[in-house]
Protein backbone atom coordinates (compact mmCIF):
# COMPACT_ATOMS: atom_id res chain seq x y z
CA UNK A 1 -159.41 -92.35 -13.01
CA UNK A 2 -158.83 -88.88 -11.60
CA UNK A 3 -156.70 -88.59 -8.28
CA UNK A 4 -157.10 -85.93 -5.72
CA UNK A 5 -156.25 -83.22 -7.51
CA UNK A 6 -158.61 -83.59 -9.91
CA UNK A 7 -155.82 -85.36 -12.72
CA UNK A 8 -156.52 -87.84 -14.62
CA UNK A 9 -153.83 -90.77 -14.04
CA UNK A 10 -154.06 -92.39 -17.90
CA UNK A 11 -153.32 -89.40 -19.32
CA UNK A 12 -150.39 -88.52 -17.02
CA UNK A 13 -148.60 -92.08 -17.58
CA UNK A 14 -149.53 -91.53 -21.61
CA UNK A 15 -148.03 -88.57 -21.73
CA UNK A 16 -144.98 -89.39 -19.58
CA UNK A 17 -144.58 -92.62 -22.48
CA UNK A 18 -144.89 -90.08 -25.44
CA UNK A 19 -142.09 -87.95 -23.66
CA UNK A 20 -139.69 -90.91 -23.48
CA UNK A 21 -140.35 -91.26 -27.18
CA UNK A 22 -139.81 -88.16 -28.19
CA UNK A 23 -136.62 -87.68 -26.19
CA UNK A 24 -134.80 -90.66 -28.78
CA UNK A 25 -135.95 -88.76 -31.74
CA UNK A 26 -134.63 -85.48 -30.24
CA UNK A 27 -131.43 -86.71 -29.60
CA UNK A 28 -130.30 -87.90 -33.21
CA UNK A 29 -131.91 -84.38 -34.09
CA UNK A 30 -130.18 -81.97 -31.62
CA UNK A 31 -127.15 -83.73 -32.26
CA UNK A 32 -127.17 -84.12 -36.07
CA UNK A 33 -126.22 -87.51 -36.28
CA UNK A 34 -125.90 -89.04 -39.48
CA UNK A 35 -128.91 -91.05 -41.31
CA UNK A 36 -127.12 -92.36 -43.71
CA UNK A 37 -124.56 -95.24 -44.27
CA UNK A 38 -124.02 -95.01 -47.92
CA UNK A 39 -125.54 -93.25 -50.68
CA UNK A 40 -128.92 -93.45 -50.46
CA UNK A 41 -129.47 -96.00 -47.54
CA UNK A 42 -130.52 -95.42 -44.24
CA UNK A 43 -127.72 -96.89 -41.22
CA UNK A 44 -129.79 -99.94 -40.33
CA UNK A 45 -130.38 -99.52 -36.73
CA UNK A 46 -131.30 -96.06 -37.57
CA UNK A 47 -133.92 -97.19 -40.32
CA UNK A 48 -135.53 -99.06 -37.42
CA UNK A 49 -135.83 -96.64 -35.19
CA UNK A 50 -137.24 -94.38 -37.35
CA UNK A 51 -139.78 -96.20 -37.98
CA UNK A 52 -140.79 -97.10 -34.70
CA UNK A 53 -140.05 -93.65 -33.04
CA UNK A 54 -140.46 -90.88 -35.41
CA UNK A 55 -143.32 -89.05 -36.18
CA UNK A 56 -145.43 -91.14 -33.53
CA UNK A 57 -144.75 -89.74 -30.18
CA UNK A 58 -144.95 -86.08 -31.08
CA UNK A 59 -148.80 -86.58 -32.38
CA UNK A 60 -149.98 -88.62 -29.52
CA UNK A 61 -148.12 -85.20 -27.25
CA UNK A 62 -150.07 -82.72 -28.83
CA UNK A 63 -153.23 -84.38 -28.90
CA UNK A 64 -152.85 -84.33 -25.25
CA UNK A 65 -152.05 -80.76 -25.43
CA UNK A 66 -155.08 -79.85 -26.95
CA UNK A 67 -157.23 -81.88 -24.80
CA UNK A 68 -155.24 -80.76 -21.47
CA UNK A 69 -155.94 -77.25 -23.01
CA UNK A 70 -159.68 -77.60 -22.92
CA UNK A 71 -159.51 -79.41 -19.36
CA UNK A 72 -157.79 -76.35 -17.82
CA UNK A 73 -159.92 -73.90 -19.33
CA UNK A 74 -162.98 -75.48 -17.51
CA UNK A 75 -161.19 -75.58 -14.56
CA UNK A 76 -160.43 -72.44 -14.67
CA UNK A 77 -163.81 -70.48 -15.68
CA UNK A 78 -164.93 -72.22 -12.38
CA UNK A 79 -162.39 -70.40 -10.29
CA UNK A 80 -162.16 -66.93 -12.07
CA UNK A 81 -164.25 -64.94 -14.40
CA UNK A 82 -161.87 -64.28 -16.50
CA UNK A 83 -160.78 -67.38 -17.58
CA UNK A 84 -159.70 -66.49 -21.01
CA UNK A 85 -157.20 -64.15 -19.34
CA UNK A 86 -155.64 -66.75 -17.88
CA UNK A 87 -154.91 -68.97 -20.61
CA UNK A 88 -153.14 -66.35 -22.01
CA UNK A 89 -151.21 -65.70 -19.64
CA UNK A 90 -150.45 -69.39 -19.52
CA UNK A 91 -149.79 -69.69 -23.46
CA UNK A 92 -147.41 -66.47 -23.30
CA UNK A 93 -145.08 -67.62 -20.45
CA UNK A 94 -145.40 -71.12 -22.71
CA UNK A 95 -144.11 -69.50 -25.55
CA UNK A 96 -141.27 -67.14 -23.98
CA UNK A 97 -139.87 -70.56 -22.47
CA UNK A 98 -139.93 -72.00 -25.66
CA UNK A 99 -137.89 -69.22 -27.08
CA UNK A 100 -135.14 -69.44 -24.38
CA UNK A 101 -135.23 -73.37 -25.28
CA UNK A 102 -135.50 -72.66 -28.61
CA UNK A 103 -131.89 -71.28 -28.54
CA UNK A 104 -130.24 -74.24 -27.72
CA UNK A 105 -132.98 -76.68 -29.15
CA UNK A 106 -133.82 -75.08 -32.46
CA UNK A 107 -137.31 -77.41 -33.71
CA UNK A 108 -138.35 -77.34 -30.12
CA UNK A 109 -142.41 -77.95 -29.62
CA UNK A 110 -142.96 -75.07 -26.90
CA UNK A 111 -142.98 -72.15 -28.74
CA UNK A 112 -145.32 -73.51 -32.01
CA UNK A 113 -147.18 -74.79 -29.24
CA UNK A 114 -147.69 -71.63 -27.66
CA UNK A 115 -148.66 -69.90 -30.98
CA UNK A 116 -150.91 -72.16 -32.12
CA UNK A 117 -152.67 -72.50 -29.13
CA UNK A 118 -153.35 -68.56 -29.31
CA UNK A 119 -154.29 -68.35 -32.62
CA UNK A 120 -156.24 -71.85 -33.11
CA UNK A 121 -157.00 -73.51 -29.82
CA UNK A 122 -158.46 -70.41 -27.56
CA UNK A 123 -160.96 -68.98 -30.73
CA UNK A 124 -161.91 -72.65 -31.26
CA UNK A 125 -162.96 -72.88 -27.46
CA UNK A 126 -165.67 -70.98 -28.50
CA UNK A 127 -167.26 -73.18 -31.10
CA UNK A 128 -169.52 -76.11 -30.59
CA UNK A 129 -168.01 -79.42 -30.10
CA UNK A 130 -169.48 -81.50 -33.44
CA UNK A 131 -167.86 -78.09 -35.20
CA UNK A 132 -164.75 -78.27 -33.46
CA UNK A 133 -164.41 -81.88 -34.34
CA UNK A 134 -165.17 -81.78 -37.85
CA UNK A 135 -162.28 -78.52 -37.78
CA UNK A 136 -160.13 -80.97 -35.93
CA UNK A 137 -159.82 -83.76 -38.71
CA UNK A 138 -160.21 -81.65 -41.55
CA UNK A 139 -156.91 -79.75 -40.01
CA UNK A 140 -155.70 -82.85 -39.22
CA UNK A 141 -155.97 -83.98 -43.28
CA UNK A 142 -154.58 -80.87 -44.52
CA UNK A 143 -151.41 -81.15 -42.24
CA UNK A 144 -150.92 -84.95 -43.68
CA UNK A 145 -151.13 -83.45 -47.18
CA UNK A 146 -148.23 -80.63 -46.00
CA UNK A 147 -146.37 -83.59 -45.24
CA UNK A 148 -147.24 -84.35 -41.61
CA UNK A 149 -144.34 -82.48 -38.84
CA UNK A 150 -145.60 -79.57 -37.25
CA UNK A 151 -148.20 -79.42 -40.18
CA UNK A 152 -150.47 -81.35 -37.80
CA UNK A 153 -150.12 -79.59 -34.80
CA UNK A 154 -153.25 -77.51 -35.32
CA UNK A 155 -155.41 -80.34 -36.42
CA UNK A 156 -154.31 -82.97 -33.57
CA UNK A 157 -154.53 -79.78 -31.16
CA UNK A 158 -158.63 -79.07 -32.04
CA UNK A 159 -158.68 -83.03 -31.87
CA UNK A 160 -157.87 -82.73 -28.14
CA UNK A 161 -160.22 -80.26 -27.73
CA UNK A 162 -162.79 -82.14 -29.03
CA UNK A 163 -162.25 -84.92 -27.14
CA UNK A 164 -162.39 -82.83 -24.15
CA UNK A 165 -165.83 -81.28 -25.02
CA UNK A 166 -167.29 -85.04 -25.70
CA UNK A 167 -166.12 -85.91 -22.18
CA UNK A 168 -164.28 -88.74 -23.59
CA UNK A 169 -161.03 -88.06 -20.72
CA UNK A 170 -163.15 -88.09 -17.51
CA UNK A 171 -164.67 -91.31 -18.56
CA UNK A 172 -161.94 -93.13 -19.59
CA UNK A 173 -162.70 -95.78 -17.34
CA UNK A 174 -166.18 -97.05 -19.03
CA UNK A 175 -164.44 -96.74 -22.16
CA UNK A 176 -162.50 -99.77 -22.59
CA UNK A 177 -164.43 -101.63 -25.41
CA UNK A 178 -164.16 -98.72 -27.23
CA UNK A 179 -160.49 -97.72 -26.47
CA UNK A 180 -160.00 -101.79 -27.48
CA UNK A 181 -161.86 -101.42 -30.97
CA UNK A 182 -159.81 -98.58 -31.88
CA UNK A 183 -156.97 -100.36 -30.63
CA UNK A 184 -157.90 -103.58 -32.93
CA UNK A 185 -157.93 -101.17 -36.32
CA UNK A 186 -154.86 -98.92 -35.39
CA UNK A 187 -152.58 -101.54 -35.05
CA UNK A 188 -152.45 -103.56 -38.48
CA UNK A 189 -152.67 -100.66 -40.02
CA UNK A 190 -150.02 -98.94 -38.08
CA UNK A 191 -148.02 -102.13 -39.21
CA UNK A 192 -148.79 -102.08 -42.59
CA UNK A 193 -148.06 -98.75 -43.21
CA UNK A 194 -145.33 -98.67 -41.16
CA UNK A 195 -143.60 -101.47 -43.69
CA UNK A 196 -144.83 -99.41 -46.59
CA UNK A 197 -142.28 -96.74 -44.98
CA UNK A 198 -139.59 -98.67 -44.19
CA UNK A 199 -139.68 -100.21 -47.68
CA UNK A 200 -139.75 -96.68 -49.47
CA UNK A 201 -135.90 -95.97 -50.46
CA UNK A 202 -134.62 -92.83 -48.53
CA UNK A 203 -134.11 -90.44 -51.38
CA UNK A 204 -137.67 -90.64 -51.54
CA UNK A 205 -139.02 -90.13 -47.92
CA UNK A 206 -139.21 -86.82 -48.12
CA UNK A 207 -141.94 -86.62 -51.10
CA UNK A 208 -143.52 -89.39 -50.06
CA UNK A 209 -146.43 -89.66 -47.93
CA UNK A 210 -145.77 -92.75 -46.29
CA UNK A 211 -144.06 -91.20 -42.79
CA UNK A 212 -146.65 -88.71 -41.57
CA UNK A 213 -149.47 -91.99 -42.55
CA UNK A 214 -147.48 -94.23 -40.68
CA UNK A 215 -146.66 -91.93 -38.09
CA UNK A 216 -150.22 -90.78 -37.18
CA UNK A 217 -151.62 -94.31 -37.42
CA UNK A 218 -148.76 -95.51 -35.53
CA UNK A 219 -149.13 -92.66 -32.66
CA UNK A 220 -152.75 -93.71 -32.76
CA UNK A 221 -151.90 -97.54 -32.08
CA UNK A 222 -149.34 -96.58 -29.76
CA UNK A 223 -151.59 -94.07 -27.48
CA UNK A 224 -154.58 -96.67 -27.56
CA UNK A 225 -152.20 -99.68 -27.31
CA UNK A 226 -150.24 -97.64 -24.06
CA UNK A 227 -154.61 -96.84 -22.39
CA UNK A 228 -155.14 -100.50 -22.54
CA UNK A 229 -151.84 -101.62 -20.91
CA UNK A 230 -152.64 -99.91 -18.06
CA UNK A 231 -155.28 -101.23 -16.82
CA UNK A 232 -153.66 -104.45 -16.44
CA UNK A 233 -151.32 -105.35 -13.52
CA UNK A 234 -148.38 -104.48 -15.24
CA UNK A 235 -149.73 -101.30 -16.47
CA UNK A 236 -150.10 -100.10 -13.05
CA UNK A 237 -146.38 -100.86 -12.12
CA UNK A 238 -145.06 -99.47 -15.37
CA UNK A 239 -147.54 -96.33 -14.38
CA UNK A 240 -145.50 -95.86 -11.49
CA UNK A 241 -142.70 -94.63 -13.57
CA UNK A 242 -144.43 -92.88 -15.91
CA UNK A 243 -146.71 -91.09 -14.32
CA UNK A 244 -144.27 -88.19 -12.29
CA UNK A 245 -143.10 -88.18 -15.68
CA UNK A 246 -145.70 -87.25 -17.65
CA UNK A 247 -146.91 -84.65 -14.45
CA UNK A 248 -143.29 -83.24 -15.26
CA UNK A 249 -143.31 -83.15 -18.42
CA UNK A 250 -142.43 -79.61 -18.96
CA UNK A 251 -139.30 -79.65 -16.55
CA UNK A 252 -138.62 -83.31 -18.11
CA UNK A 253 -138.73 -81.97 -21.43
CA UNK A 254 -136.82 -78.50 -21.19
CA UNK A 255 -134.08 -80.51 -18.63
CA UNK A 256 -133.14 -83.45 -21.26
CA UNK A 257 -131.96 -80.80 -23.51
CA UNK A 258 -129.94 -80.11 -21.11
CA UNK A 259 -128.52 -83.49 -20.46
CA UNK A 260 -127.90 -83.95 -24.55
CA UNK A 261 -126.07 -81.16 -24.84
CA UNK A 262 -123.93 -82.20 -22.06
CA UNK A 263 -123.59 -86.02 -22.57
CA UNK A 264 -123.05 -85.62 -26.52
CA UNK A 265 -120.16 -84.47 -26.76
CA UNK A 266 -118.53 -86.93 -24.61
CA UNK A 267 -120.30 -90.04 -26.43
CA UNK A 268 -119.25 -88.79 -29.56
CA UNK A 269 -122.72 -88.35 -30.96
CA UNK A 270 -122.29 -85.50 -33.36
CA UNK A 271 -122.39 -86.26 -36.85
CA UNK A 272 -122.26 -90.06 -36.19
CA UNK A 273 -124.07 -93.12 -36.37
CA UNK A 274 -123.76 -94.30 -33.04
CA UNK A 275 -126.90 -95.12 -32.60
CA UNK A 276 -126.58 -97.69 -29.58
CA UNK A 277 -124.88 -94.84 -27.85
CA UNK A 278 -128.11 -92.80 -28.61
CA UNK A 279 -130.01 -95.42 -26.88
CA UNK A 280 -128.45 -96.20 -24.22
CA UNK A 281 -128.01 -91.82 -23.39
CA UNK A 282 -132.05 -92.00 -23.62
CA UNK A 283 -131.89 -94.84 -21.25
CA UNK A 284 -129.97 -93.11 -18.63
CA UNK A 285 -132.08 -90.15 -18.86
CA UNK A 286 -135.35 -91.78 -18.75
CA UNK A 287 -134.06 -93.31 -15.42
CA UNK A 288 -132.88 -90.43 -14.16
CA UNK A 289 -135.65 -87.93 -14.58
CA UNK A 290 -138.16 -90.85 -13.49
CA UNK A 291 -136.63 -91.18 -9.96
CA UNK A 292 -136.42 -87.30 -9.51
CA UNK A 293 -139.80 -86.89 -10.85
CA UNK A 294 -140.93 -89.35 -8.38
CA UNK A 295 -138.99 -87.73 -5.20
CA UNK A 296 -139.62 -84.88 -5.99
CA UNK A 297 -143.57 -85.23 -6.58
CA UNK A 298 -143.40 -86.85 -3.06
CA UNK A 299 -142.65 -83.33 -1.67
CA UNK A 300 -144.35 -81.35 -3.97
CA UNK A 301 -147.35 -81.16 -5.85
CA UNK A 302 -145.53 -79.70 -9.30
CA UNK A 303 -142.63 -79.89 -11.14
CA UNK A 304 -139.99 -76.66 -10.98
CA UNK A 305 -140.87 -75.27 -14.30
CA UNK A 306 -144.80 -76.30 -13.65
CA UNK A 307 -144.43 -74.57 -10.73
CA UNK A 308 -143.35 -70.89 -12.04
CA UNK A 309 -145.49 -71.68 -15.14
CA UNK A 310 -148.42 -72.06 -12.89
CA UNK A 311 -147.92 -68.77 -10.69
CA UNK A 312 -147.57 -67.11 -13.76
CA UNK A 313 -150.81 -68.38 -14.91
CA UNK A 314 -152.34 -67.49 -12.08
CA UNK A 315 -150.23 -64.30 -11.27
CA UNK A 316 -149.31 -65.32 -8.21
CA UNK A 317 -146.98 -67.83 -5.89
CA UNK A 318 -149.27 -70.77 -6.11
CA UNK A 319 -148.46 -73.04 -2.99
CA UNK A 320 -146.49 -76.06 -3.91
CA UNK A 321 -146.07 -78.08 -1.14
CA UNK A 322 -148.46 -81.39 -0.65
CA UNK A 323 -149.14 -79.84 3.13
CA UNK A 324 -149.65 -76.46 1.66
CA UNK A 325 -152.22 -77.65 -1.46
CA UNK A 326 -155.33 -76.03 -2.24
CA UNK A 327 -158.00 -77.31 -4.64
CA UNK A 328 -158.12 -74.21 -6.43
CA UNK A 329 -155.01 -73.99 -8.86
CA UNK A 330 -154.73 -76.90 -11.24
């Protein structure tokens, strides 16, 4: 369903799930906690949440990267004819955030994001959609070989894209036998291979193949699993929170490195394994940035950083207020 802006509401709750996610796995990272409890074995309740966080929100974010990618591009070659121009544009300023971030979060996503969307995504706009596809999970196979990380960025990027071009997004409202079916083969394999990982001793997770498997098939079962909860009643309450979220997701990202690097020293974090701690920090924040995202979307129609990143786009001061919105910069 799209609202009056022209979003599409799924995709804004999905992505506002992947970002809560991602922000657990970002805090044992920014924070170097330790993995390990003795030689060679994992600190249990880290082991667990490895395997059900790691390596399966970051796919399901870039897919939507890619595919938010190809949505803006439309919308943008029907309000300028120089569309290309503006992705740029909108891929530079991306990528000169990310390098600010990147100083204080060094693995962020922004700036690979940025560079890879120059260099893969805007060429591949070009192509036909069956070619893009094919490009898409042929990438997508290559990164798994590399060993998964930011090895599938480029192949779960033309994925989006593809998904765009098939008009699978704007329709996911007819789609629920289909979104169910995927759903029905994700999941036990997501399981299985997700128990294949957690059995595989932690010397040997880094040559093994078993977490970027499990974390794709997982991210699959997860994003599929996430589309089908909301469209029940309690998907459209949980929605609520995660929607301003996921339309924030820029500001929500870049701002809960700020609130690790503030909170972790004063939980202790650093080099330990206080992994409830971790929790309940990713907790706090979740709550937090969920009842500022929804204020503040009450007022406005973006997010502070979507805000400047969108009048850079567009080179100029695009009008943020709900009374002051205009149709023509999304």
């Amino acid at each position: 369903m799209q609202n009056d802006a022209g979003r599409i509401h799924e995709l804004d709750a999905v992505r506002g799930f992947a970002l809560c996610g991602i922000l657990v796995v970002n805090i044992w990272q920014l924070t170097d906690m330790t993995a390990v409890k003795a030689p060679g074995e994992m600190v249990p309740l880290r082991h667990v949440l490895s395997v059900l966080f790691e390596g399966r929100f970051f796919p399901i974010f870039s897919f939507l990267f890619g595919l938010s990618f190809a949505l803006f591009l439309d919308s943008a070659a029907r309000r300028t004819e120089h569309p290309r121009l503006v992705l740029i544009r909108r891929l530079v300023a991306l990528g000169v955030l990310g390098f600010v971030h990147h100083q204080f979060q060094p693995g962020e996503a922004l700036l690979p994001y940025a560079i890879v969307g120059l260099v893969i995504l805007l060429p591949a706009a070009s192509l036909p959609r069956w070619a893009v596809l094919i490009a898409g999970l042929a990438t997508t196979g290559v990164g798994l070989a590399l060993g998964g990380g930011f090895g599938l960025v480029p192949g779960l990027f033309l994925l989006g894209l593809a998904t765009a071009r098939y008009g699978i997004a704007e329709t996911l409202d007819e789609r629920g036998w289909q979104i169910a079916a995927v759903f029905a083969l994700a999941l036990p394999a997501a399981v299985v291979t997700a128990i294949w990982e957690f059995r595989t001793p932690y010397l040997d997770l880094l040559a093994s193949s078993a977490p970027p498997v499990a974390g794709l098939l997982g991210a699959l079962a997860y994003l599929t699993g996430m589309l089908l909860v909301l469209r029940t009643e309690t998907g459209a309450v949980l929605a609520e929170a995660l929607e301003p979220l996921g339309r924030m997701a820029l500001t929500n990202y870049v701002s809960a490195t700020a609130f690790i690097l503030i909170a972790a020293p004063r939980l202790g974090l650093s080099g330990s394994d206080k992994y409830g701690a971790l929790l309940g920090l990713a907790t706090a924040i979740i709550a937090v940035q969920a009842i500022v995202s929804w204020s503040w979307l009450k007022i406005f129609r973006y997010g502070p950083l979507e805000w400047i990143w969108r009048s850079v786009t567009w080179w100029e001061l695009v009008p943020a207020r709900r009374e002051l919105e205009t149709s023509r910069y999304r």
